[in-house]
Protein backbone atom coordinates (compact mmCIF):
# COMPACT_ATOMS: atom_id res chain seq x y z
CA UNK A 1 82.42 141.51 116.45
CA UNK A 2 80.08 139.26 115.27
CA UNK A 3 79.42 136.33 117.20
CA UNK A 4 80.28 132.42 116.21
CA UNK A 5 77.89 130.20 115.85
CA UNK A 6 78.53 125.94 116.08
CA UNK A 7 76.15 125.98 112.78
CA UNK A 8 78.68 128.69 111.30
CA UNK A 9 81.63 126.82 112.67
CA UNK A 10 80.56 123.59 111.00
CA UNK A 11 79.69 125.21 107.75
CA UNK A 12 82.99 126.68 107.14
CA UNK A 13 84.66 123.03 108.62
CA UNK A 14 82.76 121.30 105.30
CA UNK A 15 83.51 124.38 102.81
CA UNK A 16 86.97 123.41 103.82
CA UNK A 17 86.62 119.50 103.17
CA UNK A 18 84.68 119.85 99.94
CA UNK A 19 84.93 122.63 97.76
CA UNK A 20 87.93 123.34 95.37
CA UNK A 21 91.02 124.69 96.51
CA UNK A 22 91.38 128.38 95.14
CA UNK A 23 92.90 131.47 96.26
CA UNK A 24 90.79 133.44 97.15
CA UNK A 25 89.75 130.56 100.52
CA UNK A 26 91.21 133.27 102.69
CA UNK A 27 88.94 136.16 101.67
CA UNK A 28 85.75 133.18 101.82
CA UNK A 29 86.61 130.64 104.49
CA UNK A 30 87.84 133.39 107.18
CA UNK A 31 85.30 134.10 110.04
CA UNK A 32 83.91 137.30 110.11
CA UNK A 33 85.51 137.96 113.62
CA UNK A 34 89.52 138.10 111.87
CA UNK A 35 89.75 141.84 111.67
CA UNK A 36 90.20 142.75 107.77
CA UNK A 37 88.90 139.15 106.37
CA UNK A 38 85.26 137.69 106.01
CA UNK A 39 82.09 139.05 104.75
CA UNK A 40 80.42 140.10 107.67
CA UNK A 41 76.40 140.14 106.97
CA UNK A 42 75.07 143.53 106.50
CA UNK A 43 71.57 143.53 108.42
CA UNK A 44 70.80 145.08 111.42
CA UNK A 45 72.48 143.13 114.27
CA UNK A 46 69.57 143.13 116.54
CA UNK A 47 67.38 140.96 113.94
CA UNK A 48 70.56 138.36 114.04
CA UNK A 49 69.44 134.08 113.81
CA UNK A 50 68.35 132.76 117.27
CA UNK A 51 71.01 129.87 116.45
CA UNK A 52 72.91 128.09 119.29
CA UNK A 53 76.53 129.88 120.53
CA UNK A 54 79.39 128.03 120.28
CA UNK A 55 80.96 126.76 123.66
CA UNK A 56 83.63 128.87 124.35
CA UNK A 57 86.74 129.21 126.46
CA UNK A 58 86.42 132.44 128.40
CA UNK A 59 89.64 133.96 129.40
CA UNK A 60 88.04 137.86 130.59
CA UNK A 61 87.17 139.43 126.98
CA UNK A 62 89.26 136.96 125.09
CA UNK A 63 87.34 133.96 123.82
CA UNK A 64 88.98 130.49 122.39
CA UNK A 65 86.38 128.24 119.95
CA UNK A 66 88.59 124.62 119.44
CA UNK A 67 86.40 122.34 117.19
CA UNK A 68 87.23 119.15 115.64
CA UNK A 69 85.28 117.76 112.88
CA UNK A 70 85.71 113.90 111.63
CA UNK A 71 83.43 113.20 108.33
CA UNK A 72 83.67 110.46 106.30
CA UNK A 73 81.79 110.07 102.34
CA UNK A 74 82.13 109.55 98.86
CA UNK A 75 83.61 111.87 95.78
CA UNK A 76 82.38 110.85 92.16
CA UNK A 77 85.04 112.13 90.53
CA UNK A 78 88.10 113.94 91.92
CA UNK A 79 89.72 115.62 89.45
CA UNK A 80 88.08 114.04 86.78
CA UNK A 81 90.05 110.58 88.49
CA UNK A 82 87.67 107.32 89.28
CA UNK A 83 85.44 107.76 92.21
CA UNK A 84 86.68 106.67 95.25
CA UNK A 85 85.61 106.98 99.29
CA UNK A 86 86.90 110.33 101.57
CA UNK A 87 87.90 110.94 104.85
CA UNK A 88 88.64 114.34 106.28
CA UNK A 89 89.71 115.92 109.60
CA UNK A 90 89.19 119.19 109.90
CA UNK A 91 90.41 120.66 113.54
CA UNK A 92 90.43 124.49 114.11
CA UNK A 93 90.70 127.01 116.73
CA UNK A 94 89.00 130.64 116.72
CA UNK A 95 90.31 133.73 119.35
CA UNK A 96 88.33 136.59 119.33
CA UNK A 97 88.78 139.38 121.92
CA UNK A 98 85.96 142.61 120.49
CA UNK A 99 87.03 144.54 123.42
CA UNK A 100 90.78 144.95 122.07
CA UNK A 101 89.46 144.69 118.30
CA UNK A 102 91.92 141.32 117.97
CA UNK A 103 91.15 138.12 116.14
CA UNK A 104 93.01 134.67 115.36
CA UNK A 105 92.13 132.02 113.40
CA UNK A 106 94.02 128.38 112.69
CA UNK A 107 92.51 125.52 110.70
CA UNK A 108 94.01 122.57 108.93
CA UNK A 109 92.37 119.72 106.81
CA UNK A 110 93.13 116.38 105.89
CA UNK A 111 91.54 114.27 103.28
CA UNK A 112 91.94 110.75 102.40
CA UNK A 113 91.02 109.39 99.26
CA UNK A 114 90.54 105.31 99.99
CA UNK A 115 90.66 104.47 96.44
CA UNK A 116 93.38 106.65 95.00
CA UNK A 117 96.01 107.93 97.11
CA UNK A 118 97.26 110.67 94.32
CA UNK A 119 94.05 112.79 95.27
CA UNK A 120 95.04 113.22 98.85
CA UNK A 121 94.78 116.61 100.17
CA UNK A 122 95.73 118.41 102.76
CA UNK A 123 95.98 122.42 104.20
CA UNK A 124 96.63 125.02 106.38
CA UNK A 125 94.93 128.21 107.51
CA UNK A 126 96.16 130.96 109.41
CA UNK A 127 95.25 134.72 110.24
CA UNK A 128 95.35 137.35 112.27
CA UNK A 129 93.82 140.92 112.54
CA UNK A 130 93.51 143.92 114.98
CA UNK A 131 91.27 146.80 114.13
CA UNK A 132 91.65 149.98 116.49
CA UNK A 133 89.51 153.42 116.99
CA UNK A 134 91.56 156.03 117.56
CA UNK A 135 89.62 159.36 117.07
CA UNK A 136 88.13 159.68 113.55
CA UNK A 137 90.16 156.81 112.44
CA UNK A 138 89.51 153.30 112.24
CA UNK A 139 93.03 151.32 111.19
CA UNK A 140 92.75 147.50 110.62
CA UNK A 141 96.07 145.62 110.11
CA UNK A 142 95.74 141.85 109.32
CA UNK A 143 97.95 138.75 107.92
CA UNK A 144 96.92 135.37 106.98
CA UNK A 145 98.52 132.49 105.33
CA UNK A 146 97.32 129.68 103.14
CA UNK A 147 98.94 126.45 101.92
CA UNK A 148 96.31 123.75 100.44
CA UNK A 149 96.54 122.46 97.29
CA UNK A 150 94.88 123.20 93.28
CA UNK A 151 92.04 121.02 92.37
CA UNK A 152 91.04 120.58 88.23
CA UNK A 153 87.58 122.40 89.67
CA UNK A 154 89.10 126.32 88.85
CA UNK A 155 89.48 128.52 86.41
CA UNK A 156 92.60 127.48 83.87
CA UNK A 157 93.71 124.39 85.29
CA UNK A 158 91.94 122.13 82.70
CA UNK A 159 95.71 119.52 82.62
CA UNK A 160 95.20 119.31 86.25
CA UNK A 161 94.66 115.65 86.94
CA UNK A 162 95.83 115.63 90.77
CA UNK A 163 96.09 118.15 93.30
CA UNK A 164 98.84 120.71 92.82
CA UNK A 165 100.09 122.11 95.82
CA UNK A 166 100.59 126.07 96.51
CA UNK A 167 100.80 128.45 99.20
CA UNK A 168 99.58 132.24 99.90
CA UNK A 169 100.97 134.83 102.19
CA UNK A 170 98.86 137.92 102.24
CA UNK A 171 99.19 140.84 104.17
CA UNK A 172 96.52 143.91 104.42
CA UNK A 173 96.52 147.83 105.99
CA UNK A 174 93.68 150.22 105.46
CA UNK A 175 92.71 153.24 107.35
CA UNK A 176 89.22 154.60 107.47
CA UNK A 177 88.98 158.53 108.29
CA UNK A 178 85.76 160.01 108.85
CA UNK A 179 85.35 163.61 108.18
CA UNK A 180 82.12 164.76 108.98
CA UNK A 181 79.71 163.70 106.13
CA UNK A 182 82.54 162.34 104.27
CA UNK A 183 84.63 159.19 105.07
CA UNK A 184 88.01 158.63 103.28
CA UNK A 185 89.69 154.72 103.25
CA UNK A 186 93.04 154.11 102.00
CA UNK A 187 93.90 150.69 101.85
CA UNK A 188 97.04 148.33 100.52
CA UNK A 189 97.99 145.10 100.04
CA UNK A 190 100.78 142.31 99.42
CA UNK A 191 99.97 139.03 97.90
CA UNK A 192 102.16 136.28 97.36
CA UNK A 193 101.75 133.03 95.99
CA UNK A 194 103.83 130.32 95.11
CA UNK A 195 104.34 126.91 93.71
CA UNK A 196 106.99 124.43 94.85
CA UNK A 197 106.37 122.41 91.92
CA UNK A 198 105.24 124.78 89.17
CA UNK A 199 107.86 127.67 90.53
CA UNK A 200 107.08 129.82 86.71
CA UNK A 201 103.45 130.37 88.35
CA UNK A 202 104.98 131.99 90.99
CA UNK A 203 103.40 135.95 91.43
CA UNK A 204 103.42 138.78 93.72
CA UNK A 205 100.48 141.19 94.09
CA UNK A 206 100.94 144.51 94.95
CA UNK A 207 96.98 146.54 95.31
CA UNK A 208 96.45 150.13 96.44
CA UNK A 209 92.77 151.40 97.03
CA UNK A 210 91.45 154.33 97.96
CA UNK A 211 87.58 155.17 98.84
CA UNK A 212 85.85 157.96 99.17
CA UNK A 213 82.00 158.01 100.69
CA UNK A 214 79.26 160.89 101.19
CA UNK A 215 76.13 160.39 102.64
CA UNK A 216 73.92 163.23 101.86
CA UNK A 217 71.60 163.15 104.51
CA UNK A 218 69.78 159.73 104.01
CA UNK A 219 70.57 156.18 104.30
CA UNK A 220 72.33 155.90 101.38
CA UNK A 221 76.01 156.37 101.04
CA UNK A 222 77.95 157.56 97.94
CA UNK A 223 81.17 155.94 96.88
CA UNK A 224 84.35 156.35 94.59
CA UNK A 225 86.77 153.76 94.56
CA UNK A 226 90.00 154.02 92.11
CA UNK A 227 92.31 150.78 92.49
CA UNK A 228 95.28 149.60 91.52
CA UNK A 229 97.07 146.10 91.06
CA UNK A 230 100.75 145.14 89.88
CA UNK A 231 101.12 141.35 88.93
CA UNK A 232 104.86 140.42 88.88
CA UNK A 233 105.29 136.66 88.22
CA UNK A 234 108.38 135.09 87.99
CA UNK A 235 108.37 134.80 83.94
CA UNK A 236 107.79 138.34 83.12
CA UNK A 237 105.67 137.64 80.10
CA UNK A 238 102.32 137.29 82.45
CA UNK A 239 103.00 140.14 84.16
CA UNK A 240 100.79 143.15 84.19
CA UNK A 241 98.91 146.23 85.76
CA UNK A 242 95.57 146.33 86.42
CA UNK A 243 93.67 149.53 87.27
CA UNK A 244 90.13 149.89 88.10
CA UNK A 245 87.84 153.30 88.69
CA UNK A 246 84.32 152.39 90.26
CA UNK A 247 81.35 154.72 91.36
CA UNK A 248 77.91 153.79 93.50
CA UNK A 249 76.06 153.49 96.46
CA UNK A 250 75.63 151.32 99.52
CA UNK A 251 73.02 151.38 102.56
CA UNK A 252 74.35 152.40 105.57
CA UNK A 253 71.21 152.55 107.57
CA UNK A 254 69.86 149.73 110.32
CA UNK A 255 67.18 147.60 108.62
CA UNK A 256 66.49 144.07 107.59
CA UNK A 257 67.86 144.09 103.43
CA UNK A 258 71.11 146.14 102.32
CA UNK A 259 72.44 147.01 99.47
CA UNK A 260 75.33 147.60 97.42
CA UNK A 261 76.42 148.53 93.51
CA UNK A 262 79.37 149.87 92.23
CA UNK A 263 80.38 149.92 88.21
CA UNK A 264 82.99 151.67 86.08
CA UNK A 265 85.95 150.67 83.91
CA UNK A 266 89.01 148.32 84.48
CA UNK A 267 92.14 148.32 82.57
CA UNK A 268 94.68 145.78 82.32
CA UNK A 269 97.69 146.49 80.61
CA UNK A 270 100.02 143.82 79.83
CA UNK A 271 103.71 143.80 80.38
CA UNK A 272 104.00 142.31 76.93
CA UNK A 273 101.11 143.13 74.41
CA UNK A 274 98.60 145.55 74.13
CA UNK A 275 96.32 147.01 76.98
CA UNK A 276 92.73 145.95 77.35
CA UNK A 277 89.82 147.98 78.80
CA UNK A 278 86.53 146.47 79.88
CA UNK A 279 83.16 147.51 81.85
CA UNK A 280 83.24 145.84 85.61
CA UNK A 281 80.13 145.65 88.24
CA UNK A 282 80.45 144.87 91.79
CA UNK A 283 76.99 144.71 93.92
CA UNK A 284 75.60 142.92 96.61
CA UNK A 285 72.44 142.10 98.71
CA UNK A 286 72.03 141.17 102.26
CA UNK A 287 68.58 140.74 103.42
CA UNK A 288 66.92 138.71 106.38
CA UNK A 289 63.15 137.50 104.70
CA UNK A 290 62.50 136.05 108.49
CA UNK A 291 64.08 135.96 111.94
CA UNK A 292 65.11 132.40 111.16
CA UNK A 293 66.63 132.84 107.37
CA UNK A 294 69.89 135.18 106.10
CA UNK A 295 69.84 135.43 102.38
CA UNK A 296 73.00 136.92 100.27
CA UNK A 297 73.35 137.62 96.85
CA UNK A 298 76.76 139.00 95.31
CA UNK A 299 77.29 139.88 91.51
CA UNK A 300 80.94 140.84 89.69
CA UNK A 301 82.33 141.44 86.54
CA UNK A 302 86.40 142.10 86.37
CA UNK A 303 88.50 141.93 84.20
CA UNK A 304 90.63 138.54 85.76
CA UNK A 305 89.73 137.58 88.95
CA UNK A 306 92.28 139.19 91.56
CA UNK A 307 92.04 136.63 93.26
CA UNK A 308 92.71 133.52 91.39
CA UNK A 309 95.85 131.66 90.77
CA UNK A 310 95.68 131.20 87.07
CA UNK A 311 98.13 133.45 84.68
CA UNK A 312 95.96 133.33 82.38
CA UNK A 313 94.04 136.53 81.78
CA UNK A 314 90.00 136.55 80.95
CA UNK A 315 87.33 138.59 81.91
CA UNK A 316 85.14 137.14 84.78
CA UNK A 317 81.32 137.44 85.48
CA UNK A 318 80.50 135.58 88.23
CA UNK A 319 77.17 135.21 90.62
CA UNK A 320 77.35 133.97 94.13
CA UNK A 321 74.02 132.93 96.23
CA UNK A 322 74.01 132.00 99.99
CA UNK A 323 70.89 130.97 102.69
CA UNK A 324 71.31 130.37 105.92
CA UNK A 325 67.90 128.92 107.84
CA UNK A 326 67.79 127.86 111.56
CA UNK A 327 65.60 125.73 112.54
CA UNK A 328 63.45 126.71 116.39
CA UNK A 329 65.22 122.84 117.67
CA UNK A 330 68.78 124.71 116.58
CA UNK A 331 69.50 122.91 113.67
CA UNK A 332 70.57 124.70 110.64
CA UNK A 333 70.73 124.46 107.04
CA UNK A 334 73.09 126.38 104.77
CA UNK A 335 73.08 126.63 101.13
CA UNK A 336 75.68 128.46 98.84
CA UNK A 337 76.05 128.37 94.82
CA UNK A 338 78.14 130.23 92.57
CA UNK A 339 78.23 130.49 89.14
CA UNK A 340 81.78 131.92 87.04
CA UNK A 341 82.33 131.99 82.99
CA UNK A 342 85.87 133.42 81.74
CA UNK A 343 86.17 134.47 78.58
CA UNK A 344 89.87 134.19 78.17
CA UNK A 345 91.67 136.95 76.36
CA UNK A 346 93.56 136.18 72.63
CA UNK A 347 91.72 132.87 72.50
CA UNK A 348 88.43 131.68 71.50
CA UNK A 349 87.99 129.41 74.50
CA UNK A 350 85.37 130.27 77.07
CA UNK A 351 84.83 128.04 80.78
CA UNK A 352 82.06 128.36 82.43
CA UNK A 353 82.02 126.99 86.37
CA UNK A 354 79.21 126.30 88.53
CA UNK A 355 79.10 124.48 91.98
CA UNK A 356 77.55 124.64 95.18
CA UNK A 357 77.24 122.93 99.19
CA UNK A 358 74.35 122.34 100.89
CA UNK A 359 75.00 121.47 104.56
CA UNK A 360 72.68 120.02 107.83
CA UNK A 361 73.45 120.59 111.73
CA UNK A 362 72.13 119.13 114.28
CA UNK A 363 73.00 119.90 117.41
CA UNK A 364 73.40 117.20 120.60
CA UNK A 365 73.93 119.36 123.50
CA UNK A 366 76.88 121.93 123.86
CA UNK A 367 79.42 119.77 122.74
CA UNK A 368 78.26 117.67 119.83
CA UNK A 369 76.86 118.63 116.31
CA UNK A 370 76.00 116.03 113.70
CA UNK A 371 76.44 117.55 110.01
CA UNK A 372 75.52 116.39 106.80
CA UNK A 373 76.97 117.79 103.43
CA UNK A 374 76.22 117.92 99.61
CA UNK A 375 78.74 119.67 97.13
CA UNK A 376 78.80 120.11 93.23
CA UNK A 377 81.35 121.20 90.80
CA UNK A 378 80.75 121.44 87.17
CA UNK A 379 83.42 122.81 84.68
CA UNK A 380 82.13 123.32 80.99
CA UNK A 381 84.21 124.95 77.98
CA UNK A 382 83.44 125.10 73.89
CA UNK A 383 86.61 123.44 73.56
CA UNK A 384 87.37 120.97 76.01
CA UNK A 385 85.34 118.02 77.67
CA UNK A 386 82.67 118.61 80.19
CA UNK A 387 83.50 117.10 83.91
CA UNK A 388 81.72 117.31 86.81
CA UNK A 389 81.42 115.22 90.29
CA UNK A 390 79.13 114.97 93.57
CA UNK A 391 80.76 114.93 97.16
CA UNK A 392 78.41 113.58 100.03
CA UNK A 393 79.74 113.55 103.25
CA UNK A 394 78.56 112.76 106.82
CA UNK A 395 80.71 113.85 110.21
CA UNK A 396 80.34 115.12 113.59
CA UNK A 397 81.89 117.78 115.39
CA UNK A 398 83.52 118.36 118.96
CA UNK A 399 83.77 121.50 120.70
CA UNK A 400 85.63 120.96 124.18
């Protein structure tokens, strides 16, 4: 498993406390040691950052990261509301045991708007995962659960004027086989979200994948992926099937840059109306330009974003950059942006998001980290008003 860093720790402690609530948070704010969540990075492990480990709780092969993180800042504009000052606590803990394949992860946050009590927030994170090797097969089961709250900085929720709460429980299986050159993954999944105030938004997500890889004798892998997705919400009129059929490649072989690209065709076809077919891309690069930096670059085009909460159904294209740089005193910096456009389907209106985080660490000993943060959300649309706002915050964090 890959190991957790304070800088990482920290990081994902201010995603938490500044970005938009959406979704997909459990797929993005997971560590990369819960079995079946995370992105883990895709360079050769040997050329990995020389940043500081966390202080951990040894108990034999099973390790326990607590961390705390106070921070305390300013938001221009939640929600489009008046400015107003923010505190957030942000405590987690992190089990990993690589020996038994098992990881845990729990994290809540609360926020405090000083000026406006109505843009409050507040949420809870938890998953689990175990992968095990038996033979030619590597099985990885995993569960995690999500209850935060909607922010007006997402796709579709352009009424949104204070947080809307929601949950997620998600729940994952897949099963890779390898058979001599080839490798074979089925994989399924159950989504469910709901909304105590909003209960029509309510959905269940049903997905079945299956992938098939060859390498022919070089580094580079050959894959076929077919998918399928059922939507059932609880008013059947934004209910639908989605089914996707993607072919490519991705680098299998030890190195310092990776690669990924997979395209095809997606269909979504409606419960009620007719069924739409559309191009989709997925791709990715991983690459490490010096021992010190970790540079990611992820590109998608779907038809809706699986992902997402809205019921309303676009097509996506969406571009997502990350850096990671540590510094030879162990501080760290850590920049990600993303930008999304829908174009929604039966209407002329088109959104286009962008935001991004930049974050500072420094390190005081094993215990103590001193962070500094910087987000940005922008939402802009042909027919709707422009909004944006800037979140500074300054914190520290604890690890016992």
């Amino acid at each position: 498993m890959r190991r957790i860093t304070t800088a990482g720790c920290i990081a994902l402690a201010l995603t938490l406390a500044t970005r938009p609530a959406r979704a997909q948070e459990l797929e993005n704010l997971l560590p990369d040691a819960i079995p079946g969540y995370g992105k883990p990075f895709g360079v050769n492990p040997r050329a990995q950052l020389h940043a500081l480990d966390a202080t951990k709780i040894q108990f034999g092969a099973l390790s326990a990261v607590p961390d705390l993180t106070i921070s305390g800042g300013y938001d221009s504009a939640p929600n489009g509301a008046a400015g107003s000052a923010v505190f957030s606590a942000v405590p987690s803990l992190l089990l990993a045991d690589p020996i038994l394949g098992f990881g845990a992860y729990a994290a809540g946050n609360l926020s405090n708007y000083a000026q406006n009590a109505s843009q409050n927030t507040s949420s809870l994170t938890l998953a689990g995962g175990e992968r095990a090797v038996a033979g030619a097969h590597t099985i990885i089961l995993s569960a995690g659960y999500l209850r935060t709250e909607e922010t007006g900085f997402a796709l579709d929720t352009i009424a949104i004027s204070r947080p809307i709460a929601f949950n997620v429980r998600d729940f994952r299986a897949s099963d890779e086989i390898a058979l001599g050159l080839f490798t074979l993954k089925p994989a399924a999944s159950l989504t469910l979200y709901a909304f105590p105030d909003f209960a029509a938004q309510d959905r269940t997500d049903a997905r079945e994948a299956l992938t098939a890889g060859y390498v022919p004798g070089g580094p580079v892998q050959l894959l076929l992926r077919a998918q399928a997705t059922q939507s059932a919400y609880r008013e059947p009129i934004f209910s639908a099937d989605t089914y996707q059929l993607l072919a490519g490649a991705t680098d299998t072989a030890d190195g310092l840059w990776t690669f990924s690209a997979l395209a095809g065709a997606a269909q979504r076809a409606p419960r009620f109306g007719p069924a739409i077919t559309a191009p989709v891309l997925e791709a990715g690069l991983d690459g490490m330009p010096s021992d010190f930096d970790k540079l990611r670059l992820e590109l998608a085009r779907e038809i809706d974003d699986p992902d997402e909460v809205s019921a309303a159904a676009y097509t996506l294209s969406q571009a997502r950059l990350s850096l990671d740089h540590a510094f030879p005193s162990n501080a760290g910096f850590k920049f990600t942006g993303q930008i999304a456009n829908a174009a929604f389907f039966h209407s002329a209106l088109r959104e286009t998001l962008a935001n991004c985080t930049a974050t500072l660490t420094w390190p005081l000993g094993p215990y103590f980290t001193l962070n500094a943060a910087y987000a940005f959300n922008d939402r802009q649309a042909n027919q709707l008003r422009a909004a944006n706002e800037h979140i500074i915050t300054l914190g520290a964090s604890w690890t016992p």
